[in-house]
Structures are given as structure tokens and as C-alpha cells.
Protein backbone atom coordinates (compact mmCIF):
# COMPACT_ATOMS: atom_id res chain seq x y z
CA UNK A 1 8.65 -34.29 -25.92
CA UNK A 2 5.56 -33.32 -25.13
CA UNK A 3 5.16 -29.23 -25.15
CA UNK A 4 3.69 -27.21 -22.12
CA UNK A 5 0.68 -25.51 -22.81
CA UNK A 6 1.13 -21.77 -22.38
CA UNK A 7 0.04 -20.29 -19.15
CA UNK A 8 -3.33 -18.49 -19.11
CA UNK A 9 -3.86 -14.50 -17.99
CA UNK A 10 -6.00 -13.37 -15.52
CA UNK A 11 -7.44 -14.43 -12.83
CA UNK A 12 -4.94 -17.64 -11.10
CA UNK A 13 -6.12 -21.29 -10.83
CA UNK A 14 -8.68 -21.59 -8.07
CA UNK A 15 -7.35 -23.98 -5.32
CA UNK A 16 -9.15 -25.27 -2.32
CA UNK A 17 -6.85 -22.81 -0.36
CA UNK A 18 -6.91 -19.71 -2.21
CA UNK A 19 -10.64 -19.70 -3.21
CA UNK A 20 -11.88 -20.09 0.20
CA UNK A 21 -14.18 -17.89 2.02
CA UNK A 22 -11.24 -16.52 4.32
CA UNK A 23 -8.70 -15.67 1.01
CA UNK A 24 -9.09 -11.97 0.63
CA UNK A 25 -8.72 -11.67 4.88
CA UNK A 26 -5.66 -13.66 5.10
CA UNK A 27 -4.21 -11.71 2.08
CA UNK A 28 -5.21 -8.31 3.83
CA UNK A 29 -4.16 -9.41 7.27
CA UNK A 30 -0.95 -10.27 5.92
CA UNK A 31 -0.93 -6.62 4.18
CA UNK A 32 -1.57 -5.24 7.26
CA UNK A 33 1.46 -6.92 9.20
CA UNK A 34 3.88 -6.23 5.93
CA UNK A 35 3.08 -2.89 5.71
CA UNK A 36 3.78 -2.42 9.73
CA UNK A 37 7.00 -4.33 9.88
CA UNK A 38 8.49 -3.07 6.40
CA UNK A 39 6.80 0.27 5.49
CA UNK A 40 5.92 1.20 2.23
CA UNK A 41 8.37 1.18 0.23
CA UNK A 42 9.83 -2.31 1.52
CA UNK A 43 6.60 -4.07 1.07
CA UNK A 44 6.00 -6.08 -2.35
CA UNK A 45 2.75 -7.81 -3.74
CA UNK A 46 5.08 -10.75 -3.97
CA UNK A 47 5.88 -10.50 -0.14
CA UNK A 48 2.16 -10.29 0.46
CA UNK A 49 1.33 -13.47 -0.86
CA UNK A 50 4.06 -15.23 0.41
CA UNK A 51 2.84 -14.17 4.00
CA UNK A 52 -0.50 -14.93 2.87
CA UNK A 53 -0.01 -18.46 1.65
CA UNK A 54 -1.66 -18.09 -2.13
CA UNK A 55 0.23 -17.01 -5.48
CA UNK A 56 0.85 -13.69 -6.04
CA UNK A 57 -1.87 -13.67 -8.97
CA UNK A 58 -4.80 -13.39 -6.38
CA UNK A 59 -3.77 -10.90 -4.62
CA UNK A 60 -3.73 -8.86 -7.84
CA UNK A 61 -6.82 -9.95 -8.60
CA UNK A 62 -8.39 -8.54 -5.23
CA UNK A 63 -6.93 -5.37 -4.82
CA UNK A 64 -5.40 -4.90 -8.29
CA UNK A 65 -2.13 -2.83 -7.26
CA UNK A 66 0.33 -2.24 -4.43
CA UNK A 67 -1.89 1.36 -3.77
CA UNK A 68 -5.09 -0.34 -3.13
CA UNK A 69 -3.77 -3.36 -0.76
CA UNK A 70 -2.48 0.06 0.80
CA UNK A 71 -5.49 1.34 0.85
CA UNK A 72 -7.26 -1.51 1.92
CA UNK A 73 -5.16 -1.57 5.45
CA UNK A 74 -6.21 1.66 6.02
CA UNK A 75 -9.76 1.10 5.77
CA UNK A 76 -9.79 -2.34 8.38
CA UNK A 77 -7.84 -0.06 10.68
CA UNK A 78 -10.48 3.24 10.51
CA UNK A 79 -13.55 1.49 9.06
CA UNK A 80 -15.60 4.56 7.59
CA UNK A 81 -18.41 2.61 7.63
CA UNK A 82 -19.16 2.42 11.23
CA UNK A 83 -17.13 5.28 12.15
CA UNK A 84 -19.24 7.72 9.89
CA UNK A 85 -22.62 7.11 11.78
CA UNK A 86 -20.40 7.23 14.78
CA UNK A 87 -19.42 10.21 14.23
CA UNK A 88 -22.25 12.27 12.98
CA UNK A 89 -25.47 9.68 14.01
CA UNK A 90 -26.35 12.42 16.62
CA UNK A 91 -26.24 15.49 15.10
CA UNK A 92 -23.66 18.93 15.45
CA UNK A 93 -24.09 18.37 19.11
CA UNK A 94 -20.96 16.98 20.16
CA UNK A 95 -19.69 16.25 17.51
CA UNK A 96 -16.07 17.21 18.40
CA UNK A 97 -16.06 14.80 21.38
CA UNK A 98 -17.45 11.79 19.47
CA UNK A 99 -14.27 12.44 16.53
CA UNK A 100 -12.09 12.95 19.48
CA UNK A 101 -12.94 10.13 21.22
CA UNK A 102 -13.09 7.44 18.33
CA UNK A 103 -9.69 8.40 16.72
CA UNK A 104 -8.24 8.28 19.82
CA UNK A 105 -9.72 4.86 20.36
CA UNK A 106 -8.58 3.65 16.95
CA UNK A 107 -4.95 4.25 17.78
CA UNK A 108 -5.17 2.67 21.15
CA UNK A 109 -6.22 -0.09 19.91
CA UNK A 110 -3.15 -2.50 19.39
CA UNK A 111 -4.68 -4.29 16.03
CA UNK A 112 -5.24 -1.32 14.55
CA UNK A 113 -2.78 0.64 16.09
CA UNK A 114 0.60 -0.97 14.11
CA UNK A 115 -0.91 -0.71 10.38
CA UNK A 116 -1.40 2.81 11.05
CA UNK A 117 1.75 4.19 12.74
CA UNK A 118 3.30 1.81 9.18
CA UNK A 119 1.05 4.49 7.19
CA UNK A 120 2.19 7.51 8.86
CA UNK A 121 5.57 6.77 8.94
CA UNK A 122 5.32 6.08 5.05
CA UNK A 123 3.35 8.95 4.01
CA UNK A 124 5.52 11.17 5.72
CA UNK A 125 8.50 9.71 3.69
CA UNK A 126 7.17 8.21 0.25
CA UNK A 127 4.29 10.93 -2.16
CA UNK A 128 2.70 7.30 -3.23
CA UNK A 129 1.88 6.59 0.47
CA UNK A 130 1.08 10.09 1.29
CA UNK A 131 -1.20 10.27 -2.36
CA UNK A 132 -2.89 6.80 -1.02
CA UNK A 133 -3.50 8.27 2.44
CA UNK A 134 -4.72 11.76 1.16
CA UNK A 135 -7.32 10.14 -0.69
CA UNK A 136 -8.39 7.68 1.58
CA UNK A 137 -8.90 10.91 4.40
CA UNK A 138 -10.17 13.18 1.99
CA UNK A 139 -12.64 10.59 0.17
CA UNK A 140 -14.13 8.37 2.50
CA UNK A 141 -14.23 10.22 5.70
CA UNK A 142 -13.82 14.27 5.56
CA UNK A 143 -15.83 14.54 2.61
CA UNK A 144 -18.61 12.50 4.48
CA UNK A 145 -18.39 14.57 7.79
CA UNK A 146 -18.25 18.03 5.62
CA UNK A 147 -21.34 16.99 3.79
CA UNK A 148 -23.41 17.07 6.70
CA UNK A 149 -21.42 20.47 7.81
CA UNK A 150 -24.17 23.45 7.47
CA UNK A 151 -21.47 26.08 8.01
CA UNK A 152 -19.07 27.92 5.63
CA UNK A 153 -15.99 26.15 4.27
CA UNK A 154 -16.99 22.81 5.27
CA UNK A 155 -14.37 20.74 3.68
CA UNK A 156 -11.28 22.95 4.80
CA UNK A 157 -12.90 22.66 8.47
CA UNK A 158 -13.04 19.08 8.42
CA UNK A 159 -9.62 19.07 6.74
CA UNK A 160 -8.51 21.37 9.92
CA UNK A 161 -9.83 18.78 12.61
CA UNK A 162 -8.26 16.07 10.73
CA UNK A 163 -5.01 17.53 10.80
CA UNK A 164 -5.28 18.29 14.99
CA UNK A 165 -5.96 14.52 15.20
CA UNK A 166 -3.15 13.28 13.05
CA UNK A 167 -0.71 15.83 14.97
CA UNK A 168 -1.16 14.39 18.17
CA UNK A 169 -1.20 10.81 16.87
CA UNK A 170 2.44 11.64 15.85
CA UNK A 171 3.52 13.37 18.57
CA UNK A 172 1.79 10.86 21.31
CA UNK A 173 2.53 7.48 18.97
CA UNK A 174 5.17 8.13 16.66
CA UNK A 175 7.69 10.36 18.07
CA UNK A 176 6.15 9.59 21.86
CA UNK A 177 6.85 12.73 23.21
CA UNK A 178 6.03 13.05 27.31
CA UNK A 179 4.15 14.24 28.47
CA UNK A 180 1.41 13.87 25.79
CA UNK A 181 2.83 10.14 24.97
CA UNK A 182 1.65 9.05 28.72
CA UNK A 183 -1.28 11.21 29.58
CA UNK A 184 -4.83 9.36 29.49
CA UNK A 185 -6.76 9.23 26.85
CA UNK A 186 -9.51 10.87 28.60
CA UNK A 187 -7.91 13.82 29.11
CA UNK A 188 -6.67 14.34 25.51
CA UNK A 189 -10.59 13.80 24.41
CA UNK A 190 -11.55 16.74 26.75
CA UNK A 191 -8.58 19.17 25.77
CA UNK A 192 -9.25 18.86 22.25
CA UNK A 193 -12.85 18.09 21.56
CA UNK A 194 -13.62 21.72 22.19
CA UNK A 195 -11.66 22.96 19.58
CA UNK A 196 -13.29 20.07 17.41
CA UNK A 197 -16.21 21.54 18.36
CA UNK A 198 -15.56 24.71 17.18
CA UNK A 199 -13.47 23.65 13.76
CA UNK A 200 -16.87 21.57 12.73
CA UNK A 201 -19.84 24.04 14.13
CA UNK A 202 -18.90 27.64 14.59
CA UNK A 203 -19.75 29.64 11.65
């Protein structure tokens, strides 16, 4: 009888499948939708790559733990990188109405809408979701818009905008509750961008 050679470490057996050009998106798309269906603490690695259609080795080797993947959803759904010069492209001037209006749009948007009500649901309930999401908020986008802040404090004010946002997103998506749950989207931008305003600017 012939013995098996042993299976190798690292980085899984390329296949026609898993080593195409779309591999990492179908693995993070299928993130996205585990994450929103089974929360944190339901979703495995293992359950991602079944979703995904490759072994469970590559999506490992693309995001490395359960915390990035995590990580990873949150970025397709805010995407610092064009919602930084978004945000801050024009200057101080308005500023509160252009962070308004774009986190509004993010979570009226339906694709990116479900990863991120699976987020705040988890981080409200599980410290590794909340740890994931604190970084994420704290790295990639407060610490960007405070470093262009020229008033005191800059990184508690952006930290105080941040947390009016995420208030109303769960009070208006999470718990739904009228009327804020069915007012337009307009009028939230120009009840709160004001006190953006004045969190980000006034000295």
C-alpha cells in the first residue's frame, strides 16, 4: 500500500476556481452576507468558504483571521478611501453636511446597508466585534478627519460626531423608532449637520 504523502502548510493548492481574479470578492461577498444573516458570533471561516465556493485555507490566506474578514466587510460597506476626500476634499466649510449626508447615504443604501446593521448588532453584543469596529472607526476614518481638524481636541471631536451618526443609525435602522425611522433623509442631513458643524469647527 502505497502511503499518502503528508499534506503541505500554507498557502492551499491553487485551482482554476480559487486562484481566479474574482477569489478574494466572492470570499468577501460571501463574508458580507454571513456576517448579516448570522452575526458575529455565528459566523465561521469554515462557513465563509463554504458560501464562497473555495477551501477554507484561502480564505485564511487573504484575510488571515475571523477579525480581519470582519474587518474587511466593514471597509466595502464605508470605503475610507473615497469617503475621506469626500468628506474633507473641500475644506472646514461644510464639512458637517458632507459627513451627514454620506453616512446617511451609506446606510440607505441596501448593499451596504445589511453588513452594517450585522456589525452593529454584534458590537453591541460581542467586545471582539465591538474591538474590530473601534479600530476600524478610530483608525481609518476619525483619525483621518481629526488630522486635518485645526481646532483643540481634534480626535475626541471627531469621536463626538461619530457617535451622533451611529446613534441615529440605531435608532432609525436598528431599533426603527418613528418617527425618526420614516422621516427623509434630507431632513435628518439638515437637523444634524449643524451640530456636525460645530463638533468638527468651533474652537
Amino acid at each position: 500500500m502505497t502511503e499518502q504523502a503528508p499534506r503541505r502548510r500554507g498557502r492551499p493548492s491553487r485551482t482554476a476556481e480559487d486562484s481566479g481574479p474574482g477569489a478574494r470578492e466572492r470570499i468577501l461577498e460571501a463574508a458580507r452576507t454571513q456576517f448579516a444573516e448570522r452575526g458575529y458570533d455565528k459566523t465561521s471561516m469554515r462557513g465563509i468558504a463554504k458560501a464562497a465556493g473555495v477551501d477554507a485555507a484561502l480564505v485564511h490566506h487573504y484575510f488571515g483571521t475571523k477579525d480581519e474578514v470582519f474587518a474587511a466587510a466593514i471597509e466595502v460597506s464605508f470605503e475610507p478611501a473615497l469617503a475621506i476626500p469626500v468628506i474633507l476634499g473641500a475644506g472646514t466649510e461644510g464639512i458637517g453636511e458632507r459627513l451627514a449626508r454620506y453616512f446617511i447615504g451609506v446606510w440607505e443604501n441596501p448593499a451596504t446597508r445589511a453588513p452594517l446593521l450585522a456589525i452593529i448588532r454584534s458590537a453591541l453584543t460581542y467586545e471582539a466585534a465591538a474591538k474590530v469596529l473601534r479600530g476600524f472607526v478610530l483608525r481609518r476614518l476619525l483619525e483621518r478627519v481629526a488630522s486635518e481638524l485645526d481646532v483643540p481636541n481634534p480626535t475626541f471631536r471627531a469621536e463626538l460626531a461619530a457617535s451622533h451618526m451611529i446613534g441615529i443609525a440605531i435608532l432609525r435602522y436598528v431599533i426603527k423608532a418613528e418617527p425618526l425611522a420614516s422621516v427623509d433623509t434630507e431632513e435628518i442631513v439638515a437637523m444634524v449637520a449643524p451640530t456636525l458643524q460645530r463638533y468638527l469647527t468651533e474652537a
